[in-house]
PDB file of N, CA and C in Angstrom:
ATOM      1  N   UNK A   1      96.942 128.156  92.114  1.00  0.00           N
ATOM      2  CA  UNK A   1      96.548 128.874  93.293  1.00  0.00           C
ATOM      3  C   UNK A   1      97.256 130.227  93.306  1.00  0.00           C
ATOM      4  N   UNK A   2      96.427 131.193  94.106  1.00  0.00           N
ATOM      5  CA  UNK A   2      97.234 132.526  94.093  1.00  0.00           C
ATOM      6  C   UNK A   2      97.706 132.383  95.110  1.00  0.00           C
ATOM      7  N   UNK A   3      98.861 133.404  95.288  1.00  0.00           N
ATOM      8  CA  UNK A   3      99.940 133.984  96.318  1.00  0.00           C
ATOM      9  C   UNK A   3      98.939 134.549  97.384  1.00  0.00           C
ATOM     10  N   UNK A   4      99.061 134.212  98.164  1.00  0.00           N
ATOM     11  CA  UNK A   4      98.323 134.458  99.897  1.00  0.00           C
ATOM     12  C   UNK A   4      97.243 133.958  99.468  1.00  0.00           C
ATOM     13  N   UNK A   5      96.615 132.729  98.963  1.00  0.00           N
ATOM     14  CA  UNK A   5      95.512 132.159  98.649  1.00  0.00           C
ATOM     15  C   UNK A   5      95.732 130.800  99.721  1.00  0.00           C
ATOM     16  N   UNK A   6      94.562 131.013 100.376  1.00  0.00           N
ATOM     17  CA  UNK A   6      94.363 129.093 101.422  1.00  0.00           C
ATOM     18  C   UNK A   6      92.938 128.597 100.415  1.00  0.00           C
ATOM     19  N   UNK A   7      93.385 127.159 100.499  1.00  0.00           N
ATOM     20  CA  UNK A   7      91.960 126.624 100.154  1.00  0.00           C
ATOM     21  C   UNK A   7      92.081 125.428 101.078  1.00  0.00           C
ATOM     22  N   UNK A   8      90.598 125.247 101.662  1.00  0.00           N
ATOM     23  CA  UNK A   8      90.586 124.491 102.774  1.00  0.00           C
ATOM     24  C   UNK A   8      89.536 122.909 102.543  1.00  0.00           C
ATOM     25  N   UNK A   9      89.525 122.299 102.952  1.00  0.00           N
ATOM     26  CA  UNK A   9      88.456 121.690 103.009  1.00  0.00           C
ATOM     27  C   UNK A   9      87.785 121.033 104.336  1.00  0.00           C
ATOM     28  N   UNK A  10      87.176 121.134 104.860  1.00  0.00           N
ATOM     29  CA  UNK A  10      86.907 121.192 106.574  1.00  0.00           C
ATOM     30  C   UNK A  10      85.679 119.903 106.438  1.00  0.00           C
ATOM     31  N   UNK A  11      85.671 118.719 107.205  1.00  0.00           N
ATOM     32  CA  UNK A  11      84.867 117.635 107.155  1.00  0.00           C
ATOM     33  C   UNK A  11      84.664 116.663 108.271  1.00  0.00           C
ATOM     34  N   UNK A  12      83.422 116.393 108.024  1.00  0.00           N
ATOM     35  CA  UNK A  12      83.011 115.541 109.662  1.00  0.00           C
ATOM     36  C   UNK A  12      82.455 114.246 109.228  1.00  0.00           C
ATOM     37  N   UNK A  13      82.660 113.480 110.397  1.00  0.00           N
ATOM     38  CA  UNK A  13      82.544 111.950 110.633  1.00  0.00           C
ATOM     39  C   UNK A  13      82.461 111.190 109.056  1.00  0.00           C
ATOM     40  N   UNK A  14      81.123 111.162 108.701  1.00  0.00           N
ATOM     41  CA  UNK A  14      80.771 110.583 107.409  1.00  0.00           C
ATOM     42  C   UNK A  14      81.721 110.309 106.046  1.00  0.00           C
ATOM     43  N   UNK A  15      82.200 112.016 106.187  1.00  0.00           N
ATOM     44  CA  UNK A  15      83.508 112.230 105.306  1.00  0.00           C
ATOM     45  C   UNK A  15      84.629 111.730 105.498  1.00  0.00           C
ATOM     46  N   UNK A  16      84.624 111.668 106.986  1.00  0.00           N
ATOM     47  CA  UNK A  16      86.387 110.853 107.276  1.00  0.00           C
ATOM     48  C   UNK A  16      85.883 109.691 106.984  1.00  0.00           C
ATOM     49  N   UNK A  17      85.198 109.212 106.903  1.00  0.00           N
ATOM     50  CA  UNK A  17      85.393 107.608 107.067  1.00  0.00           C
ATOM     51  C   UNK A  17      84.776 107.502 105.637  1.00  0.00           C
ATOM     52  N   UNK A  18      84.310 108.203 104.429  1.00  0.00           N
ATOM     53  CA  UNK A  18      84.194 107.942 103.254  1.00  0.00           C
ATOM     54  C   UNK A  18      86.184 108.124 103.047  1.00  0.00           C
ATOM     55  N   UNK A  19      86.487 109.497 103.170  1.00  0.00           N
ATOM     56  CA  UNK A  19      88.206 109.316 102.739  1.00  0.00           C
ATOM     57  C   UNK A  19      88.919 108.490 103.195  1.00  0.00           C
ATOM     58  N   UNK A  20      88.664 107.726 104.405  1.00  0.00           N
ATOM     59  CA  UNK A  20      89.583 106.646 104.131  1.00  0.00           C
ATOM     60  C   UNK A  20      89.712 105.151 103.586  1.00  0.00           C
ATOM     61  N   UNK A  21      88.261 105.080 103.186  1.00  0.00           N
ATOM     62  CA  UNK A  21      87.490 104.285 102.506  1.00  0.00           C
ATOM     63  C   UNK A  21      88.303 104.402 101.152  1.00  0.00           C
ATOM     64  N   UNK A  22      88.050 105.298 100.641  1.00  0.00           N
ATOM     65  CA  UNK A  22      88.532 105.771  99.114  1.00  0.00           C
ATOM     66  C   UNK A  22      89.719 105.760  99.299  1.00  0.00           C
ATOM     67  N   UNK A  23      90.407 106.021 100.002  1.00  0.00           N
ATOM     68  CA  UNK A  23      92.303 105.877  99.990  1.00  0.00           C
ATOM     69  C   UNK A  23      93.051 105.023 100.081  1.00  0.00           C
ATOM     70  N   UNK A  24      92.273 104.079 101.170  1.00  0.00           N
ATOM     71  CA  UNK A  24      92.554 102.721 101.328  1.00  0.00           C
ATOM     72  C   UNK A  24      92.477 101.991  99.894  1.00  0.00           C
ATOM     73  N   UNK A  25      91.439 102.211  99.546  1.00  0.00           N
ATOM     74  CA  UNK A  25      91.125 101.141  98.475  1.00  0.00           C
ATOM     75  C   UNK A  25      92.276 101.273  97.820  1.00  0.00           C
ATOM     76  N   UNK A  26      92.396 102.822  97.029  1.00  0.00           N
ATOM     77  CA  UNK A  26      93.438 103.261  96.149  1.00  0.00           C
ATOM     78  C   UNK A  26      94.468 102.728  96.330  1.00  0.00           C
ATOM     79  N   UNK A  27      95.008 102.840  97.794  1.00  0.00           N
ATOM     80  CA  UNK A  27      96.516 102.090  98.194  1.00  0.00           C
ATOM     81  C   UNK A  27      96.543 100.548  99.106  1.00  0.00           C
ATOM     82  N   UNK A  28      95.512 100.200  98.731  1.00  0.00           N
ATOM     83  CA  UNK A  28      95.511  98.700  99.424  1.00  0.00           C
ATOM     84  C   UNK A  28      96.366  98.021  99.129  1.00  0.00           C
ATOM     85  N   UNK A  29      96.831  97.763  97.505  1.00  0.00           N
ATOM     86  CA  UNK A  29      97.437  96.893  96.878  1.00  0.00           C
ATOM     87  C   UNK A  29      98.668  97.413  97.194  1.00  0.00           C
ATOM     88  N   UNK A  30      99.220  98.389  97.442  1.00  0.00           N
ATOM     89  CA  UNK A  30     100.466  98.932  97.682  1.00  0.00           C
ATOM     90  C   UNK A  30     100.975  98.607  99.766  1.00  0.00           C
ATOM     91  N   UNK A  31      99.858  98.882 100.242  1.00  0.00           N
ATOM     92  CA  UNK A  31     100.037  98.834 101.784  1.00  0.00           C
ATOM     93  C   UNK A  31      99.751  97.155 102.445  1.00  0.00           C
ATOM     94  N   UNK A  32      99.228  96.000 101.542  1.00  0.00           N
ATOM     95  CA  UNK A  32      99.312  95.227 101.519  1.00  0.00           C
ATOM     96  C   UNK A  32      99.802  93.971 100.914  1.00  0.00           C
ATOM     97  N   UNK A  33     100.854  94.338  99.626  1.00  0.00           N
ATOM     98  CA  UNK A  33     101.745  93.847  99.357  1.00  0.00           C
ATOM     99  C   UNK A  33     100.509  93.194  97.942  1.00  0.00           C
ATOM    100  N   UNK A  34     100.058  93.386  97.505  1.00  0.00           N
ATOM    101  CA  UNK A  34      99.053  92.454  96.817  1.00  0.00           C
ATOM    102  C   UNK A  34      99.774  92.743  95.843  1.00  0.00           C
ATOM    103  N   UNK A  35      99.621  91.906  94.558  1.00  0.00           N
ATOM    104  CA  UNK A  35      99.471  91.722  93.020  1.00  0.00           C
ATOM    105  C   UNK A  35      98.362  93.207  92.668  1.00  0.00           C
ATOM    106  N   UNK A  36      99.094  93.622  91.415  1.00  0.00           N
ATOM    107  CA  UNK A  36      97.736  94.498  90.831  1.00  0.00           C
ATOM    108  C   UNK A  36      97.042  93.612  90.475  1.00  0.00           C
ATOM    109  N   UNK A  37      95.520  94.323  90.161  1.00  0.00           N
ATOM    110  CA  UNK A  37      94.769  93.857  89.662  1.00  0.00           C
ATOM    111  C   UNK A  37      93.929  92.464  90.055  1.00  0.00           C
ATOM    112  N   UNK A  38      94.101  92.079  91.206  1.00  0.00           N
ATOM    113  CA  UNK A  38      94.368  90.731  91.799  1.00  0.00           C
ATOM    114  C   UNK A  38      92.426  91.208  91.840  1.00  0.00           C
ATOM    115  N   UNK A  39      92.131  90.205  92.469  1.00  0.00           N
ATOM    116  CA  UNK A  39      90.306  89.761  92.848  1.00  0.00           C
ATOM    117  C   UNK A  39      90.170  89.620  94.261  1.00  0.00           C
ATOM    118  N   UNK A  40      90.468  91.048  94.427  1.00  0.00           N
ATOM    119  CA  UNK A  40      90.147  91.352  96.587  1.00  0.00           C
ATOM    120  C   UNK A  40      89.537  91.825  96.701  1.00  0.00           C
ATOM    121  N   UNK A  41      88.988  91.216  97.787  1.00  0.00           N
ATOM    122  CA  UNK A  41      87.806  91.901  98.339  1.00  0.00           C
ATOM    123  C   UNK A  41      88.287  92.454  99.725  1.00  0.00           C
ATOM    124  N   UNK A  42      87.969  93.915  99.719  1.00  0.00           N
ATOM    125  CA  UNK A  42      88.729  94.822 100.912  1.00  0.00           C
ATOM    126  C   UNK A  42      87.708  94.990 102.286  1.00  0.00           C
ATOM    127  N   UNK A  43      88.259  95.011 103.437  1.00  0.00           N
ATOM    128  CA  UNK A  43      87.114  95.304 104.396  1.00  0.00           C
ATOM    129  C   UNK A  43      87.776  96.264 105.311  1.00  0.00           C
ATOM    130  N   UNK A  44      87.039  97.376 105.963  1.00  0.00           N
ATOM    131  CA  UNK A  44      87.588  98.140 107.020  1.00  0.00           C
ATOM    132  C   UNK A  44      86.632  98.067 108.136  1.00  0.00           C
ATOM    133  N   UNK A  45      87.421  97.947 109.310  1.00  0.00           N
ATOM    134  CA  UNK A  45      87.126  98.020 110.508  1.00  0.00           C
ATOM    135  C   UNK A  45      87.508  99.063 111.173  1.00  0.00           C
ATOM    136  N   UNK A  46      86.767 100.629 111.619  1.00  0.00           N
ATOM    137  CA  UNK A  46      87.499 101.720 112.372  1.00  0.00           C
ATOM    138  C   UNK A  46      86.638 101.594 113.950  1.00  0.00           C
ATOM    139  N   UNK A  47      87.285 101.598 114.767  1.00  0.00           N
ATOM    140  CA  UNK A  47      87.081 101.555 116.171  1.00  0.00           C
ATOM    141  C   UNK A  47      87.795 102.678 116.695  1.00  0.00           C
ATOM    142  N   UNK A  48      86.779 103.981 116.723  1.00  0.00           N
ATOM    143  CA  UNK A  48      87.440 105.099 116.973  1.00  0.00           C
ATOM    144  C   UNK A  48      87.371 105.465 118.505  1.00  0.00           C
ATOM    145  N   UNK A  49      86.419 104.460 119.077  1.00  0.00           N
ATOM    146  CA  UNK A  49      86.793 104.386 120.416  1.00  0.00           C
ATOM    147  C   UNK A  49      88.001 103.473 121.103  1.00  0.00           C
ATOM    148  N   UNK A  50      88.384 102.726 120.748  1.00  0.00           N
ATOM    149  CA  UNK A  50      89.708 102.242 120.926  1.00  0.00           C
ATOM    150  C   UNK A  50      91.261 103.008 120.119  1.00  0.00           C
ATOM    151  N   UNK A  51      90.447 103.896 119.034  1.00  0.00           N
ATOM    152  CA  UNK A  51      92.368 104.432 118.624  1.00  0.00           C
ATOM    153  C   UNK A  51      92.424 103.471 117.356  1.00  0.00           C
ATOM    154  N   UNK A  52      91.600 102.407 116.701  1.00  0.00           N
ATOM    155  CA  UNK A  52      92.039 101.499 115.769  1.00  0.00           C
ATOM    156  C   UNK A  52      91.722 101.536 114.582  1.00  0.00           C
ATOM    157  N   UNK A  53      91.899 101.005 113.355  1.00  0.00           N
ATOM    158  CA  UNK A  53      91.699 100.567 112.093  1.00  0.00           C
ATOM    159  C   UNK A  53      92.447  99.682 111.246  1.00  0.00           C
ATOM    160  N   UNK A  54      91.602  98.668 111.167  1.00  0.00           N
ATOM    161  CA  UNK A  54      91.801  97.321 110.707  1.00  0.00           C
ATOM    162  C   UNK A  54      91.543  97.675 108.978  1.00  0.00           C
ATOM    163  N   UNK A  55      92.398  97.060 108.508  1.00  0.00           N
ATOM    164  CA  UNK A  55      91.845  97.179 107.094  1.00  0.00           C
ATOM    165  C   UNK A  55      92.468  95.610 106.012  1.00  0.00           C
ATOM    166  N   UNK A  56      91.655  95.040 106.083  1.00  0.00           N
ATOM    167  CA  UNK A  56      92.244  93.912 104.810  1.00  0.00           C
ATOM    168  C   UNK A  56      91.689  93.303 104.534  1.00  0.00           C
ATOM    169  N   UNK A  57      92.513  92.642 103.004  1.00  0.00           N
ATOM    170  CA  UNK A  57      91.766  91.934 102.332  1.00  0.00           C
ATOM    171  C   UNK A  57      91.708  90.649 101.995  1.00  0.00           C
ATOM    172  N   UNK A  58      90.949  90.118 101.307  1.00  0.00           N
ATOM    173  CA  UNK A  58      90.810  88.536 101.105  1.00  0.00           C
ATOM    174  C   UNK A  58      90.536  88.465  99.472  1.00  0.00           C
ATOM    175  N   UNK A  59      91.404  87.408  99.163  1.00  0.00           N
ATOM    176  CA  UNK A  59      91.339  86.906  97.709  1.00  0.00           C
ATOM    177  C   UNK A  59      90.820  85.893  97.395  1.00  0.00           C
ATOM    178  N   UNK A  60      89.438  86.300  96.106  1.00  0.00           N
ATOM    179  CA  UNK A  60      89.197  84.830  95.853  1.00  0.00           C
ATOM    180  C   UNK A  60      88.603  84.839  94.141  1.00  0.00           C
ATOM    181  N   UNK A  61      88.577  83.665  93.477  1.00  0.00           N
ATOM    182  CA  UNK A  61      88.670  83.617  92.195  1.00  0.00           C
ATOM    183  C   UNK A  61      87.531  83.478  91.799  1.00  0.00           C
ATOM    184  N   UNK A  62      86.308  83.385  92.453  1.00  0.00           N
ATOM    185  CA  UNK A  62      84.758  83.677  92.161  1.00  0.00           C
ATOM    186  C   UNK A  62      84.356  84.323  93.333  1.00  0.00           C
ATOM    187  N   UNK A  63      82.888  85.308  92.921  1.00  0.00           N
ATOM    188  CA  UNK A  63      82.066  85.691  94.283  1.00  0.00           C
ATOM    189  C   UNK A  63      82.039  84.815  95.485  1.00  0.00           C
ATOM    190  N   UNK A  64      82.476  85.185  96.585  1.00  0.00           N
ATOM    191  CA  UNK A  64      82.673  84.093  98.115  1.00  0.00           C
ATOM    192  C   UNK A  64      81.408  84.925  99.049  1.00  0.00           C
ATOM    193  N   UNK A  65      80.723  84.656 100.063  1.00  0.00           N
ATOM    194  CA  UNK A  65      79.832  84.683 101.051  1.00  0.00           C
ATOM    195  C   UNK A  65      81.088  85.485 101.975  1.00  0.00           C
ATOM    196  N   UNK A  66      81.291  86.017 102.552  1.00  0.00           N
ATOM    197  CA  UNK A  66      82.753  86.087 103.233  1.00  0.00           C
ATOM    198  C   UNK A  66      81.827  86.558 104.622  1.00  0.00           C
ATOM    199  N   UNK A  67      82.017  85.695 105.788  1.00  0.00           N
ATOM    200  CA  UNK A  67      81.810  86.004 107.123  1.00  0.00           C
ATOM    201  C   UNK A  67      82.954  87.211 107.914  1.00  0.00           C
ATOM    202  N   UNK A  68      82.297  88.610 107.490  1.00  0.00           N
ATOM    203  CA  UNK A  68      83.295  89.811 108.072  1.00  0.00           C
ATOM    204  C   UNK A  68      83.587  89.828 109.402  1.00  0.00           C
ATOM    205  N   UNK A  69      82.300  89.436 109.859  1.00  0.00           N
ATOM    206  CA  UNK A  69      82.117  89.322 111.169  1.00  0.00           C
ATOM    207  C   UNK A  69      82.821  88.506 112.174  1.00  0.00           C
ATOM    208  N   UNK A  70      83.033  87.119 111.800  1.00  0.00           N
ATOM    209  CA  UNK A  70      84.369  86.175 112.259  1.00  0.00           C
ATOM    210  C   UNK A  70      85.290  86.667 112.232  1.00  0.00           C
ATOM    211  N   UNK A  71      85.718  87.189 110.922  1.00  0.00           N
ATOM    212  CA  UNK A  71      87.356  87.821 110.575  1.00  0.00           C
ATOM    213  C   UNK A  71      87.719  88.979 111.665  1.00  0.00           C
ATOM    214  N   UNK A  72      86.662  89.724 111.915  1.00  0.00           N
ATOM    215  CA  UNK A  72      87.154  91.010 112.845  1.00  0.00           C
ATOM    216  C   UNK A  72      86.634  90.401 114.001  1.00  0.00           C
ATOM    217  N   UNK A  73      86.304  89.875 114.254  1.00  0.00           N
ATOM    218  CA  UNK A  73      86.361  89.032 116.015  1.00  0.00           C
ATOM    219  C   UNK A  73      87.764  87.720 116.333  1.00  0.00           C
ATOM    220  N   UNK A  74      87.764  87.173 115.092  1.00  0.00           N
ATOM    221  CA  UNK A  74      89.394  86.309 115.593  1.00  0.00           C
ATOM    222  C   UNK A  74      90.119  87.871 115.495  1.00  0.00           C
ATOM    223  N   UNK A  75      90.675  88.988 114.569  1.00  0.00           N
ATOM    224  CA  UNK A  75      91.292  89.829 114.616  1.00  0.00           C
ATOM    225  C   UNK A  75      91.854  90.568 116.018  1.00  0.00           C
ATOM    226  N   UNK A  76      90.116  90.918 116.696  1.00  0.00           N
ATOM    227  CA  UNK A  76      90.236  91.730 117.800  1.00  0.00           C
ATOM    228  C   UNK A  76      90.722  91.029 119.091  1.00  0.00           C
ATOM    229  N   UNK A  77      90.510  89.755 118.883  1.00  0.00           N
ATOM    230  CA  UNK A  77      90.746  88.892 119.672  1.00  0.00           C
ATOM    231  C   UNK A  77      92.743  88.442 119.370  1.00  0.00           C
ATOM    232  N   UNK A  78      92.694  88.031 118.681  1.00  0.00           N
ATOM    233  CA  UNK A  78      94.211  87.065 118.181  1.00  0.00           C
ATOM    234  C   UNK A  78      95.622  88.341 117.867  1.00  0.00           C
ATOM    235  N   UNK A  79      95.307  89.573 117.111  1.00  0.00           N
ATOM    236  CA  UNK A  79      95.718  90.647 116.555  1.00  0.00           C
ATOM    237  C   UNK A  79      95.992  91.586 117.315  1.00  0.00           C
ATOM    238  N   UNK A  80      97.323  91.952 117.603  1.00  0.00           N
ATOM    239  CA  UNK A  80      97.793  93.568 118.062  1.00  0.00           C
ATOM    240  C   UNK A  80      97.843  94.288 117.220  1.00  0.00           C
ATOM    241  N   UNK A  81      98.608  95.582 117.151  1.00  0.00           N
ATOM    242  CA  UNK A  81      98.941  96.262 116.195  1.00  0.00           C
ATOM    243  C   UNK A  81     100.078  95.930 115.727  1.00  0.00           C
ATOM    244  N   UNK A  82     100.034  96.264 113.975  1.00  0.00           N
ATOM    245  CA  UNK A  82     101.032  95.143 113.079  1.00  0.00           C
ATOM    246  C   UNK A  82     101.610  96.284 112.899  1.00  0.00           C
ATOM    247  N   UNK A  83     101.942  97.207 112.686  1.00  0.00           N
ATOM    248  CA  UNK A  83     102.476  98.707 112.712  1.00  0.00           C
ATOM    249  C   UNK A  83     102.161 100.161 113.099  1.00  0.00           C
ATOM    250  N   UNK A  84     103.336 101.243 113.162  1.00  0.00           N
ATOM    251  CA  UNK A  84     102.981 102.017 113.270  1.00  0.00           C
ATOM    252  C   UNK A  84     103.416 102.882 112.490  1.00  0.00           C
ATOM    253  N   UNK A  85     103.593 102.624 111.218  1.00  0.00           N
ATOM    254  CA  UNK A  85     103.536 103.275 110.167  1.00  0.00           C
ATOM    255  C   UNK A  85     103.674 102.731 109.029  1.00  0.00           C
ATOM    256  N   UNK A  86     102.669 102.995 107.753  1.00  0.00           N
ATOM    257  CA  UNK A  86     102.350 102.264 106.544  1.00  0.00           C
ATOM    258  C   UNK A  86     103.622 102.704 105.663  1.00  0.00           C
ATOM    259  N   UNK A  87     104.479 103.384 106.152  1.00  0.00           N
ATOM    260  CA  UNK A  87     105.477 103.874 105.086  1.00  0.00           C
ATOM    261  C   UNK A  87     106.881 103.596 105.622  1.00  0.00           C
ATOM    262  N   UNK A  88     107.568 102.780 106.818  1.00  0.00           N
ATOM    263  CA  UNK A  88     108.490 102.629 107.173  1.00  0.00           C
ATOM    264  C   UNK A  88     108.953 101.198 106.312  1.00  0.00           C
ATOM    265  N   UNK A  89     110.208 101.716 105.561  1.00  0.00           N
ATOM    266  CA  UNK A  89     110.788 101.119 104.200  1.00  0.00           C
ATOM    267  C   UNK A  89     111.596 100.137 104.457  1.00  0.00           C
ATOM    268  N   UNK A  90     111.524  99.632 106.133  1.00  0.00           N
ATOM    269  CA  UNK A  90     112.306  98.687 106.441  1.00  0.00           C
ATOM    270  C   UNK A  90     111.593  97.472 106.929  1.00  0.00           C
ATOM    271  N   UNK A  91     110.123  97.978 107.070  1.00  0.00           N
ATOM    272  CA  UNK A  91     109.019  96.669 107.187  1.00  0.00           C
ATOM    273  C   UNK A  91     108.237  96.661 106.754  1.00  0.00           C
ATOM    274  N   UNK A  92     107.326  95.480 106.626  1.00  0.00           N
ATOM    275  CA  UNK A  92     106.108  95.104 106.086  1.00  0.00           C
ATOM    276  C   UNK A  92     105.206  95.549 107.220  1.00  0.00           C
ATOM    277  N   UNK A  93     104.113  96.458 106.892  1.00  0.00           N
ATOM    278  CA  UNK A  93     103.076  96.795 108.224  1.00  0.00           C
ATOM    279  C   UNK A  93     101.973  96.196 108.044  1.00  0.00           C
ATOM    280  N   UNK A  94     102.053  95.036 107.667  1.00  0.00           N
ATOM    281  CA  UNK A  94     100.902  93.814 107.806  1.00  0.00           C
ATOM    282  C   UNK A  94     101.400  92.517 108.025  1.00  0.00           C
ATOM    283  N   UNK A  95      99.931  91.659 108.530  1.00  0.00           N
ATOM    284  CA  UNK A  95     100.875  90.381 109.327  1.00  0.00           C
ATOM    285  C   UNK A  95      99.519  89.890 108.382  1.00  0.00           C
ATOM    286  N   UNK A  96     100.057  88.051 108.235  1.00  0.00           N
ATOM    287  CA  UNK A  96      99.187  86.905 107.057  1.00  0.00           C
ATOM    288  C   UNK A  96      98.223  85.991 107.860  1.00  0.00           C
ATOM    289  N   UNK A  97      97.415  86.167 108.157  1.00  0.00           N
ATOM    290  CA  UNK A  97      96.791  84.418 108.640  1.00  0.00           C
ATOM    291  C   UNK A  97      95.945  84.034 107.862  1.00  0.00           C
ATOM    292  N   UNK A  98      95.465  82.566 108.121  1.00  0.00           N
ATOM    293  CA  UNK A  98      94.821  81.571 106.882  1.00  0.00           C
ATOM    294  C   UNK A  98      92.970  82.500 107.298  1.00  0.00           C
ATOM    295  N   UNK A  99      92.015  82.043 105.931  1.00  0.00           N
ATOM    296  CA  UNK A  99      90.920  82.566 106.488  1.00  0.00           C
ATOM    297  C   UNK A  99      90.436  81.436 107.189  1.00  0.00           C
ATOM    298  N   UNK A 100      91.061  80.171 107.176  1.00  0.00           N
ATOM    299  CA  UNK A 100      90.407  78.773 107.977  1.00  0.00           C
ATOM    300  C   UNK A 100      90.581  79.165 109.529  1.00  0.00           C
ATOM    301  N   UNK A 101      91.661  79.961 109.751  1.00  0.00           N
ATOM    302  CA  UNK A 101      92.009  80.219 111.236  1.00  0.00           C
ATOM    303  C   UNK A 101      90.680  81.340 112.126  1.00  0.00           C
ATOM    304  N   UNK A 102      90.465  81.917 111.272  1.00  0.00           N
ATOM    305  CA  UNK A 102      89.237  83.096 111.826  1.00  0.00           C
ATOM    306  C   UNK A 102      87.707  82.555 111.404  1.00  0.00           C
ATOM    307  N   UNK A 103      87.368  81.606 111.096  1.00  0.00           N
ATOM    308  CA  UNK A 103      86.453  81.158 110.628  1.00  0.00           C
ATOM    309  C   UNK A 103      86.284  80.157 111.588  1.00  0.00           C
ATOM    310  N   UNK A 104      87.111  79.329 112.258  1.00  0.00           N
ATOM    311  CA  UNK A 104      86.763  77.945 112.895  1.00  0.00           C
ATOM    312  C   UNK A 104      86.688  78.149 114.651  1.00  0.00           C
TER     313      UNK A 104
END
């Protein structure tokens, strides 16, 4: 870049929620404690009228049917917020439940 050079990139709705799509993914395994390489399947939930975004995943060792829809209704229901920041080095900013618990 040159000296007194800005480069910008300016983006609406579609785009935010493709970049955090793509970032998430990138750092899922890192912001959710996973194994590399592991067999997850990632889901995001943004509720930009409430302030929220849910993001996680589920592991399984063949293609699964996965009911998203249960998972983010026990969530919204059972689930506060598990942090408020993905980078504070003194906690884990995710919490574990079974998928039998959001399913039944």
């Amino acid at each position: 870049m040159n000296r007194n050079e800005i480069r910008i990139v300016k983006i609406s709705g579609g785009a935010i929620d493709e970049l955090v799509w793509e970032l998430l993914n990138k750092s899922g395994e890192q912001f959710l404690d996973l194994p590399e390489n592991s067999e997850t399947i990632f889901h995001l939930n943004w509720d930009k009228g409430k302030d929220e975004l849910v993001f996680y995943a589920l592991e399984f060792e063949n293609p699964h049917n996965v009911n998203f829809e249960a998972i983010d209704r026990y969530i919204s229901k059972h689930i506060g917020i598990t942090t408020d920041s993905l980078f504070d080095p003194d906690r884990e900013p995710f919490m574990t439940f079974s998928l039998d618990e959001a399913i039944t």
